[in-house]
PDB file of N, CA and C in Angstrom:
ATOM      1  N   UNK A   1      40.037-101.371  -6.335  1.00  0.00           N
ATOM      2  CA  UNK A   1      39.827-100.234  -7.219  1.00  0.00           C
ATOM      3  C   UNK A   1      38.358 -99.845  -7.283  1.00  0.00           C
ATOM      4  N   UNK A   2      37.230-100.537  -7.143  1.00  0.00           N
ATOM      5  CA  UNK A   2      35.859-100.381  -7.492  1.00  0.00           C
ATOM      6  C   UNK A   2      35.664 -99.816  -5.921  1.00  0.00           C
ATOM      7  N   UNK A   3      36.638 -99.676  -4.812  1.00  0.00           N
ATOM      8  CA  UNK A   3      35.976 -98.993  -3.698  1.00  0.00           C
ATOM      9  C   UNK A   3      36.232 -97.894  -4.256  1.00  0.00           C
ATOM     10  N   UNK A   4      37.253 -97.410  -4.566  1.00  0.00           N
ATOM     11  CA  UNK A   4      38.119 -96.075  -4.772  1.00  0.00           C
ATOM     12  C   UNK A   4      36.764 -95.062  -5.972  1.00  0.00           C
ATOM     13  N   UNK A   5      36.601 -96.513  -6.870  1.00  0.00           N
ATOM     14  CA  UNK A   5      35.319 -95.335  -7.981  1.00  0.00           C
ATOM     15  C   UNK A   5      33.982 -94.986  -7.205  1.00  0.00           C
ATOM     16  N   UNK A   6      33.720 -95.801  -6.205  1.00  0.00           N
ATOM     17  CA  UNK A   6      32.522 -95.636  -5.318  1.00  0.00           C
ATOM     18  C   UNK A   6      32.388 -94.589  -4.827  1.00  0.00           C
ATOM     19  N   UNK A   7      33.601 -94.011  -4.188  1.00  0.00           N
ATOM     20  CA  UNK A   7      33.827 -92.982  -2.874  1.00  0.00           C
ATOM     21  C   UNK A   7      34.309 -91.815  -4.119  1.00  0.00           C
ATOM     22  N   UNK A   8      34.632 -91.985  -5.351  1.00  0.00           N
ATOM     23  CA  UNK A   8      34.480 -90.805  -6.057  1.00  0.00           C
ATOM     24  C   UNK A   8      33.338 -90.508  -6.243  1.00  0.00           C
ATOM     25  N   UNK A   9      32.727 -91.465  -6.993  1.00  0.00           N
ATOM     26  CA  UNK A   9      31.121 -90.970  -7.618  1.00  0.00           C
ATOM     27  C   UNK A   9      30.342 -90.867  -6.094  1.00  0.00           C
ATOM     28  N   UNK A  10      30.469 -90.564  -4.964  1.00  0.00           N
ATOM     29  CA  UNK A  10      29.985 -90.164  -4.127  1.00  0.00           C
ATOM     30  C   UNK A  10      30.172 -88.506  -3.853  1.00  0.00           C
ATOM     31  N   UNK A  11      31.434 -88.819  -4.079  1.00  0.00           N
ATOM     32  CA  UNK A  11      31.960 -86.863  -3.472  1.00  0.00           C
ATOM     33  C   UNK A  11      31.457 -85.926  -4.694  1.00  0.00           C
ATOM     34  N   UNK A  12      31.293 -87.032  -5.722  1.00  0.00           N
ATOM     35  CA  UNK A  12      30.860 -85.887  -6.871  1.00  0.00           C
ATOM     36  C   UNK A  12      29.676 -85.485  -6.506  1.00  0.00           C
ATOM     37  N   UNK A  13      28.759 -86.546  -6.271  1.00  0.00           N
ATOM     38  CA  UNK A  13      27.078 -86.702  -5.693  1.00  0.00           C
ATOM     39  C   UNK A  13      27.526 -85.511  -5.246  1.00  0.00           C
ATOM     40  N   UNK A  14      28.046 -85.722  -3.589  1.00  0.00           N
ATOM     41  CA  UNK A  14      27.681 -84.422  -2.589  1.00  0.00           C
ATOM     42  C   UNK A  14      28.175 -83.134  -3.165  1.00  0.00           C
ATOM     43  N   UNK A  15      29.722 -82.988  -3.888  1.00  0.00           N
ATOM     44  CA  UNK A  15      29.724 -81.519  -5.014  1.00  0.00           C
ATOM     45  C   UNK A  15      28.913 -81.254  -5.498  1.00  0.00           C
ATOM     46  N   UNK A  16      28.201 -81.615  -6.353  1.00  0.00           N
ATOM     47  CA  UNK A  16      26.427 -81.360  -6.478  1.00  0.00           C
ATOM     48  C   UNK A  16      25.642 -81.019  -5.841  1.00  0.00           C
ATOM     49  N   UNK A  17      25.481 -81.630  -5.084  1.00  0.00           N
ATOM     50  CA  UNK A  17      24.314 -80.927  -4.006  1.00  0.00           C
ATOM     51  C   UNK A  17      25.116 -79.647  -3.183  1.00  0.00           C
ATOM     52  N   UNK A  18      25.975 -80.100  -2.714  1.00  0.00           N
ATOM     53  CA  UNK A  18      26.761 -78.217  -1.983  1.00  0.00           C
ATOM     54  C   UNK A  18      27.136 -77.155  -2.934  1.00  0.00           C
ATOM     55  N   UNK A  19      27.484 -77.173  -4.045  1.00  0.00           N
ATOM     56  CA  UNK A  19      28.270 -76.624  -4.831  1.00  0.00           C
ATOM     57  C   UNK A  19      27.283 -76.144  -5.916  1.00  0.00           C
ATOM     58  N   UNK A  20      27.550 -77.315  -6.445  1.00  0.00           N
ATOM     59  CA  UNK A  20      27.032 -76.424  -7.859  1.00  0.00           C
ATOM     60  C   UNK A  20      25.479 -76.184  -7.561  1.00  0.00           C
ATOM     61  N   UNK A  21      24.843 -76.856  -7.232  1.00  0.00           N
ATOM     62  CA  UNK A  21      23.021 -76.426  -7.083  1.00  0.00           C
ATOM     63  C   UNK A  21      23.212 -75.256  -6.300  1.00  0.00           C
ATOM     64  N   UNK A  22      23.824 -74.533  -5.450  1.00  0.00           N
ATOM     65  CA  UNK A  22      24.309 -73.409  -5.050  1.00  0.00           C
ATOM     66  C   UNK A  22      24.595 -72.528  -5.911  1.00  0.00           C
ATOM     67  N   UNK A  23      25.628 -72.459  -6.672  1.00  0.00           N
ATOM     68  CA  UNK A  23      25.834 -71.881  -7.590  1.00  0.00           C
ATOM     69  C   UNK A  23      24.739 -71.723  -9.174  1.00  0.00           C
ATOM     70  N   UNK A  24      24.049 -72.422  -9.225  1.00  0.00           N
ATOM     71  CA  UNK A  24      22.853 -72.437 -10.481  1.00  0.00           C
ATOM     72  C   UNK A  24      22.170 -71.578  -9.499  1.00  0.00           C
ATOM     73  N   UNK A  25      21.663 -71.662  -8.224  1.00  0.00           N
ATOM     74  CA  UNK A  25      20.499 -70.431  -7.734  1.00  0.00           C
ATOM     75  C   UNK A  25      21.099 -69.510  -7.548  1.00  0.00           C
ATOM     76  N   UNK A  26      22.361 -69.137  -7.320  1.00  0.00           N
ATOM     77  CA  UNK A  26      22.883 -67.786  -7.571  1.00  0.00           C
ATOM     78  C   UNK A  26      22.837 -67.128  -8.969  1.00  0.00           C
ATOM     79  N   UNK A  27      23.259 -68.161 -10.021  1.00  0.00           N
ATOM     80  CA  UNK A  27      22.865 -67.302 -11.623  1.00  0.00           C
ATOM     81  C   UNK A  27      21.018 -67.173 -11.976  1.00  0.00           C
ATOM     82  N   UNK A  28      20.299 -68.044 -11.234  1.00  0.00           N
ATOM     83  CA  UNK A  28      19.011 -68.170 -10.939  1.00  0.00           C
ATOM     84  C   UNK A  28      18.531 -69.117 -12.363  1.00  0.00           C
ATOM     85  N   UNK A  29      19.513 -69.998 -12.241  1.00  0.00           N
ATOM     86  CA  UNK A  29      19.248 -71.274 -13.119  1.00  0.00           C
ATOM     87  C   UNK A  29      18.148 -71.784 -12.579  1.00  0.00           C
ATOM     88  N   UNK A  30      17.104 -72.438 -13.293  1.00  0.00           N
ATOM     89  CA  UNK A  30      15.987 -72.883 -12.129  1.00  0.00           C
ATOM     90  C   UNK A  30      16.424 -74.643 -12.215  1.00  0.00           C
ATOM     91  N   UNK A  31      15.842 -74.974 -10.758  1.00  0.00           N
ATOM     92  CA  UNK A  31      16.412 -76.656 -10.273  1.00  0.00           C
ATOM     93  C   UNK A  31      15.331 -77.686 -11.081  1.00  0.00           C
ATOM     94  N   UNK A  32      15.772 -78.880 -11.039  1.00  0.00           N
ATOM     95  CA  UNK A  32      15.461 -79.575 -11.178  1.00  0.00           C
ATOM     96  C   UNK A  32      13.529 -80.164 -11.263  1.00  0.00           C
ATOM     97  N   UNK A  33      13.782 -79.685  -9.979  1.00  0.00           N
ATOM     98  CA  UNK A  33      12.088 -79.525  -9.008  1.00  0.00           C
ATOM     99  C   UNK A  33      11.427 -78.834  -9.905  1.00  0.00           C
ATOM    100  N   UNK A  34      11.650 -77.367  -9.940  1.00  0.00           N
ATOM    101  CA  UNK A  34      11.299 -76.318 -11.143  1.00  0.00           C
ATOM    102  C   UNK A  34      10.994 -76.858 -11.743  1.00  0.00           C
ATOM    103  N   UNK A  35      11.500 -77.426 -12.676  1.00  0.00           N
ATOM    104  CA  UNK A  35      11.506 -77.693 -14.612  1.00  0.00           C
ATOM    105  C   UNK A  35      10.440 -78.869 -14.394  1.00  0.00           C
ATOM    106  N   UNK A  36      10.515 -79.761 -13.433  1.00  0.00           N
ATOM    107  CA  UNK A  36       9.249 -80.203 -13.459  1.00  0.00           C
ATOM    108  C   UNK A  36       8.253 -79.858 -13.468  1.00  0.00           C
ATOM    109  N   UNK A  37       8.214 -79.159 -12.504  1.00  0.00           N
ATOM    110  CA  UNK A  37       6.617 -78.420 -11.938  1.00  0.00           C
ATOM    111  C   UNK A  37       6.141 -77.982 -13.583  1.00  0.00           C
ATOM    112  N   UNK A  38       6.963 -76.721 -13.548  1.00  0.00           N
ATOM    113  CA  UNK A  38       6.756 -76.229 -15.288  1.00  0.00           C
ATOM    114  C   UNK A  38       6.164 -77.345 -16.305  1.00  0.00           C
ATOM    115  N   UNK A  39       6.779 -78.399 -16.126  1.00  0.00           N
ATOM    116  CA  UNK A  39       6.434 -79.388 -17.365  1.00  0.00           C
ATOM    117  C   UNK A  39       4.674 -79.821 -16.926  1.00  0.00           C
ATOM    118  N   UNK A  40       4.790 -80.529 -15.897  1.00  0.00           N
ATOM    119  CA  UNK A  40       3.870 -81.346 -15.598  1.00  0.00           C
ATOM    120  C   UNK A  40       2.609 -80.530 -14.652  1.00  0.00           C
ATOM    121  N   UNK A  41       2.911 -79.203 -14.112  1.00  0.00           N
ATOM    122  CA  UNK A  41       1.803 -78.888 -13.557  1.00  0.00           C
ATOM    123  C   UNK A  41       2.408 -78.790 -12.186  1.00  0.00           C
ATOM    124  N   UNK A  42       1.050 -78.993 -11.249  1.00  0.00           N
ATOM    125  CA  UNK A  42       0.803 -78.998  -9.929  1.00  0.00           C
ATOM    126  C   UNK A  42       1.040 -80.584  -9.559  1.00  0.00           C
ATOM    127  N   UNK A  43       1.585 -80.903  -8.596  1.00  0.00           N
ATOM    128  CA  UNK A  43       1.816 -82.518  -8.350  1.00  0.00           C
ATOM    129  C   UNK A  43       0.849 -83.022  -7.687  1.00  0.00           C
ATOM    130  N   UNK A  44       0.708 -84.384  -8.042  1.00  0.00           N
ATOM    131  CA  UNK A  44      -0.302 -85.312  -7.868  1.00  0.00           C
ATOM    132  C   UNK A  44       0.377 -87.141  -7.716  1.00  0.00           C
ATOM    133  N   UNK A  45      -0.250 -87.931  -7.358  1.00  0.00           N
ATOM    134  CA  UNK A  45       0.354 -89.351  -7.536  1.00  0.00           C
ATOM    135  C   UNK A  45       0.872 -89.709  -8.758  1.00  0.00           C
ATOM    136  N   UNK A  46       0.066 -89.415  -9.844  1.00  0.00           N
ATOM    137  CA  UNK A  46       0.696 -89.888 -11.177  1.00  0.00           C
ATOM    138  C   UNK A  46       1.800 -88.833 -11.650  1.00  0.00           C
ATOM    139  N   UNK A  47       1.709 -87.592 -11.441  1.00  0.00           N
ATOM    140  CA  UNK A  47       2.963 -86.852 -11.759  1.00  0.00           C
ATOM    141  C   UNK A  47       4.372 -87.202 -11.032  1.00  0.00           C
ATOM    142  N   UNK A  48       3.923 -87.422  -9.893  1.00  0.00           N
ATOM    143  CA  UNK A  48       5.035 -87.732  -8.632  1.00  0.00           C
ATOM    144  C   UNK A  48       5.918 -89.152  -9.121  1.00  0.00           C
ATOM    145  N   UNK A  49       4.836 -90.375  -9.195  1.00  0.00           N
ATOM    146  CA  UNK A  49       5.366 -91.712 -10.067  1.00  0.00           C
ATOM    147  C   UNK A  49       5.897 -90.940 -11.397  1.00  0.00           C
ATOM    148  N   UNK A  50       5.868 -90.488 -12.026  1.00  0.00           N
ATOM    149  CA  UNK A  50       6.302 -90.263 -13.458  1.00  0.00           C
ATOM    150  C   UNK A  50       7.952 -89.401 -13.419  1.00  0.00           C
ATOM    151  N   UNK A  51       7.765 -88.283 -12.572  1.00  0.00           N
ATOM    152  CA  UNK A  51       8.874 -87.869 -12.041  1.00  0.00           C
ATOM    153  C   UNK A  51      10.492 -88.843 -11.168  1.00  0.00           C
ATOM    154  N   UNK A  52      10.076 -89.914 -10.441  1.00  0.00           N
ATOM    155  CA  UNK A  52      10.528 -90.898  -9.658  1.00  0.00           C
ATOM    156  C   UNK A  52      11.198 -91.666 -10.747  1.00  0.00           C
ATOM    157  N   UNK A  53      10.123 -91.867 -11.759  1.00  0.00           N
ATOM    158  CA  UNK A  53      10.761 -92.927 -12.960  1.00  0.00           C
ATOM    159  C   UNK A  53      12.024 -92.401 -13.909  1.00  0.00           C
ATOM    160  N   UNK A  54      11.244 -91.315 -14.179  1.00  0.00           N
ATOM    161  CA  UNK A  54      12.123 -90.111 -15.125  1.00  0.00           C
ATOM    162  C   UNK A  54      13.575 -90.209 -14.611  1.00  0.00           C
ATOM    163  N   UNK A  55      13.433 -90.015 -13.373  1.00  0.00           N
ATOM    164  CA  UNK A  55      14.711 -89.088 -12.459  1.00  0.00           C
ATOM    165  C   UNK A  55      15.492 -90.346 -12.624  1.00  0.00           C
ATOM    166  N   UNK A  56      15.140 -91.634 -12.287  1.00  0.00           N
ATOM    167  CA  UNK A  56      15.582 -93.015 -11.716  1.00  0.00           C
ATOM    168  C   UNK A  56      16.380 -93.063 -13.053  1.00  0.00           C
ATOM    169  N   UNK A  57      15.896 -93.471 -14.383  1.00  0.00           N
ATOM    170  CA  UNK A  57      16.206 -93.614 -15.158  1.00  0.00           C
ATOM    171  C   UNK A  57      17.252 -92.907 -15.385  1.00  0.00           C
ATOM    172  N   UNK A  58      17.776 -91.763 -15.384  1.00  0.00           N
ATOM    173  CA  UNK A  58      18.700 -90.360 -15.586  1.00  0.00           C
ATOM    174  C   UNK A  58      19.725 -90.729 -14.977  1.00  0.00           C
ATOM    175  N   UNK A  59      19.790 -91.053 -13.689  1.00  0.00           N
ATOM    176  CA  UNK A  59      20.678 -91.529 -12.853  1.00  0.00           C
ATOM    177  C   UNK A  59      21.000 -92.869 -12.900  1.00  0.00           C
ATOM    178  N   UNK A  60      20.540 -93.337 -13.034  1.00  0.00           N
ATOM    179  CA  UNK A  60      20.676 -95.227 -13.917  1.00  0.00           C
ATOM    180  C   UNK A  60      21.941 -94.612 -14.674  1.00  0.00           C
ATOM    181  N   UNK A  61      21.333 -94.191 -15.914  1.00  0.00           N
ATOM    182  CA  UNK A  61      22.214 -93.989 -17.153  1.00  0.00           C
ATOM    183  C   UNK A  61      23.380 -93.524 -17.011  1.00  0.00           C
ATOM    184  N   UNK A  62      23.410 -92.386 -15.878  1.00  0.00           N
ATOM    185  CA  UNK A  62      24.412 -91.637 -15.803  1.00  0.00           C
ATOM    186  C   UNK A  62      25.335 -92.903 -15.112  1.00  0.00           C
ATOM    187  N   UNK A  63      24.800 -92.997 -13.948  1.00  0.00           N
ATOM    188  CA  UNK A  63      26.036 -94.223 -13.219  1.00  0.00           C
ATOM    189  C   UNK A  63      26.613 -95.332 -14.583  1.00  0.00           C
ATOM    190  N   UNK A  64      25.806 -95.754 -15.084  1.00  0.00           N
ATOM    191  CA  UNK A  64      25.938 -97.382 -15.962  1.00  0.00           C
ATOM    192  C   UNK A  64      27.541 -96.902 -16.965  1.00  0.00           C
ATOM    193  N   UNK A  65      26.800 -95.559 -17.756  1.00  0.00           N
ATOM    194  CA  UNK A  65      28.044 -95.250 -18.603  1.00  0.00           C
ATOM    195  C   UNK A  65      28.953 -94.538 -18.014  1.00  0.00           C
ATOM    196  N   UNK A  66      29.017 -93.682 -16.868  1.00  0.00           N
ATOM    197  CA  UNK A  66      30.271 -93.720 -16.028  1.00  0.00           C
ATOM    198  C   UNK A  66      30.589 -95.298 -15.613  1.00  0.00           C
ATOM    199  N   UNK A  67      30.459 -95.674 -15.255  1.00  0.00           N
ATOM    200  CA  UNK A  67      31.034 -97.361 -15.164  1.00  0.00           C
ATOM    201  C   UNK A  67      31.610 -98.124 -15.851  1.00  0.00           C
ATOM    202  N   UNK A  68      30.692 -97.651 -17.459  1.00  0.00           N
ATOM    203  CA  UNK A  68      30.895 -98.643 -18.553  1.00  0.00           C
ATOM    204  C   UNK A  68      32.653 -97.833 -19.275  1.00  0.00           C
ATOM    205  N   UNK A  69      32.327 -96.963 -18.981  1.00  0.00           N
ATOM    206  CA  UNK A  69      33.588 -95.828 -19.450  1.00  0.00           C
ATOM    207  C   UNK A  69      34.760 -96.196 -18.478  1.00  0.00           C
ATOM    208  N   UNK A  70      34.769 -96.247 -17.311  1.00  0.00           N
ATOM    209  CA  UNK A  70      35.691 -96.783 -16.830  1.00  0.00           C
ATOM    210  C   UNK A  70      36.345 -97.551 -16.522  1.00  0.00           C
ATOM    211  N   UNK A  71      35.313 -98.517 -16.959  1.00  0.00           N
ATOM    212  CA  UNK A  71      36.075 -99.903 -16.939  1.00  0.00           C
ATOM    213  C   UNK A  71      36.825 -99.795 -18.716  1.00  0.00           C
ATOM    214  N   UNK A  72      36.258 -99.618 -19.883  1.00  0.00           N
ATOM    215  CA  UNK A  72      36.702 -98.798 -20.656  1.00  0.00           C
ATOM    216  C   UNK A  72      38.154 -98.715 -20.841  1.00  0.00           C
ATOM    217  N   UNK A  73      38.494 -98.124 -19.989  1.00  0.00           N
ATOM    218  CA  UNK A  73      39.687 -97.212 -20.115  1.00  0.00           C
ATOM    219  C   UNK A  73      40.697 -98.140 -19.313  1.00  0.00           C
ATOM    220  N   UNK A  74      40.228 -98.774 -18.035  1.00  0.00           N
ATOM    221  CA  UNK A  74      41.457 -99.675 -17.598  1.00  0.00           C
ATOM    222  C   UNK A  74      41.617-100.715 -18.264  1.00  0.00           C
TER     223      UNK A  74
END
């Protein structure tokens, strides 16, 4: 069963990247990249590390409590 959640939370990954980030620059949602820049400026080493951490963390969280939720439920 833990292959089966793998190869989901994968296809979702890539729906994301084909799909919907497609669809946000068509309504001209701005990405990810964007909202950084905006926040932090022009990039540099310490913005770049700070961004890496940020992002890491986001995606940590997101996987852990999709996980924690699914085990959860079975």
């Amino acid at each position: 069963m833990e292959k089966k959640r793998f190869i989901v939370l994968l296809l979702g990954f890539f729906a994301w990247i084909f799909f919907v980030s497609g669809v946000f620059k068509w309504l001209a949602i701005p990405s990810f990249a964007r909202l950084f820049t905006t926040i932090f400026g022009e990039s540099n080493v310490l913005t770049n590390l700070l961004i890496i951490l940020i992002s890491s963390v986001i995606v940590y969280s997101i996987v852990w409590l999709t996980m924690k939720r699914n085990k959860h439920i079975a």
